[in-house]
Protein backbone atom coordinates (compact mmCIF):
# COMPACT_ATOMS: atom_id res chain seq x y z
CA UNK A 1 27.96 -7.02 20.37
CA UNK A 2 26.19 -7.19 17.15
CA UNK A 3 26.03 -3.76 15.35
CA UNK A 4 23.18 -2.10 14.11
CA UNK A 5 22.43 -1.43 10.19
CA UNK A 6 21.53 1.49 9.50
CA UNK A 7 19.10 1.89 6.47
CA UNK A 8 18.20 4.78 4.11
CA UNK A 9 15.39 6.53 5.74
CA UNK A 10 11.93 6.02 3.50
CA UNK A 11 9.82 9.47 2.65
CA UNK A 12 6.59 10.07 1.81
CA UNK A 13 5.49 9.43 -2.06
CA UNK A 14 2.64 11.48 -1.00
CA UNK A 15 4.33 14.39 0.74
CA UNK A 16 6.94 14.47 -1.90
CA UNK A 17 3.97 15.64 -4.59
CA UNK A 18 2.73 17.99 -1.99
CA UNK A 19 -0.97 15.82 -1.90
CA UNK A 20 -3.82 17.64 0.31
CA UNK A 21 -5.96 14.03 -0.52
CA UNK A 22 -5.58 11.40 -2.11
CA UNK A 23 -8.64 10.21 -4.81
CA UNK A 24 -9.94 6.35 -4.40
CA UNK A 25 -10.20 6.79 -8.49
CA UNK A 26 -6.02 6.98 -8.64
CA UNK A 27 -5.35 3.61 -8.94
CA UNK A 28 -1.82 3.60 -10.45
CA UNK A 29 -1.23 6.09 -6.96
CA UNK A 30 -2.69 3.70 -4.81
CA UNK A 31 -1.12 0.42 -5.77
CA UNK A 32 2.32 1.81 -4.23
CA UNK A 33 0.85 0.92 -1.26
CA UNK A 34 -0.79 -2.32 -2.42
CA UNK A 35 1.50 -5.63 -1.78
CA UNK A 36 1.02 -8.28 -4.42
CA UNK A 37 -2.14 -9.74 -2.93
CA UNK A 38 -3.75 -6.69 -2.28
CA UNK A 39 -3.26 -5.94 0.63
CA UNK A 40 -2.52 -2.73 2.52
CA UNK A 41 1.03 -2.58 3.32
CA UNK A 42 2.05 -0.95 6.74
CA UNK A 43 3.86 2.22 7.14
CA UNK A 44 7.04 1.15 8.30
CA UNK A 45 7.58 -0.79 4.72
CA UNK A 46 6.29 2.24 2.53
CA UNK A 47 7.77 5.23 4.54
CA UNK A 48 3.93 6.91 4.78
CA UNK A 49 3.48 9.39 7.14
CA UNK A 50 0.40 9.33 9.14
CA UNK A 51 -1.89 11.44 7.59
CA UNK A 52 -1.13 10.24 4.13
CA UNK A 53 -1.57 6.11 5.28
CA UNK A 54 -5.00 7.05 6.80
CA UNK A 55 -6.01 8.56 3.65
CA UNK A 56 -4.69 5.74 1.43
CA UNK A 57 -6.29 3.44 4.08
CA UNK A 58 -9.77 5.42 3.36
CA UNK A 59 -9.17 5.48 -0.86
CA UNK A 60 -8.01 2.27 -0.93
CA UNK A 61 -11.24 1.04 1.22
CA UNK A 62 -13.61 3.37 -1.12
CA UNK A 63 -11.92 1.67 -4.16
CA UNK A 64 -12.82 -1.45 -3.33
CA UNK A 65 -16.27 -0.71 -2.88
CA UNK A 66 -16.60 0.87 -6.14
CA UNK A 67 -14.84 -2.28 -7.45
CA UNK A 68 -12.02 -0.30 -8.94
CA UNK A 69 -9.55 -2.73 -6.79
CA UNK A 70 -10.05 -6.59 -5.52
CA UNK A 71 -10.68 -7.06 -2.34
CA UNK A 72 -8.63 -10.45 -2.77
CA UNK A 73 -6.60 -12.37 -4.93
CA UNK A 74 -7.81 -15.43 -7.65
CA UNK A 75 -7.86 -17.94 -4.76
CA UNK A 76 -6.29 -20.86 -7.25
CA UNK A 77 -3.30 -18.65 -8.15
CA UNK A 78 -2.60 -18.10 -4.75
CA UNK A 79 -2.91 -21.33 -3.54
CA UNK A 80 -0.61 -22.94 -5.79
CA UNK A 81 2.31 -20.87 -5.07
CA UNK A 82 2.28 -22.79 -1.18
CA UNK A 83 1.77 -25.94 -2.42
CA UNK A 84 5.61 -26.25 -3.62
């Protein structure tokens, strides 16, 4: 039988600093949760509970409207790293 790992149990970042909300103007804050191309990363990979990922869902989504974040990546960057 294979055994299981057993792996350090993530915590909040956001529950740690005792956050009521989280501001979409934050940007160093929010790009914990950002992976390399921008995207959202899920909550089993940043240890959010679920209160805090729906409001980093929400500021994240709000700063991208106000253009404070990309909504995606410099396409020829991207691209080139699967061509190898």
């Amino acid at each position: 039988m294979a055994e299981k790992r057993k792996y350090a149990k993530k915590h909040c970042k956001y529950s740690e600093l005792k956050l009521e909300y989280i501001d979409y103007k934050d940007v160093k804050l929010l790009k914990h949760t950002l992976s390399e191309r921008y995207k959202i990363m899920p909550r089993r990979l940043t240890g959010n509970s679920k209160d805090a990922q729906d409001m980093v869902g929400l500021a994240i989504k709000r700063a991208r409207h106000m253009a404070l974040i990309p909504y995606i990546v410099d396409r020829k960057n991207a691209v080139s790293a699967f061509q190898d």
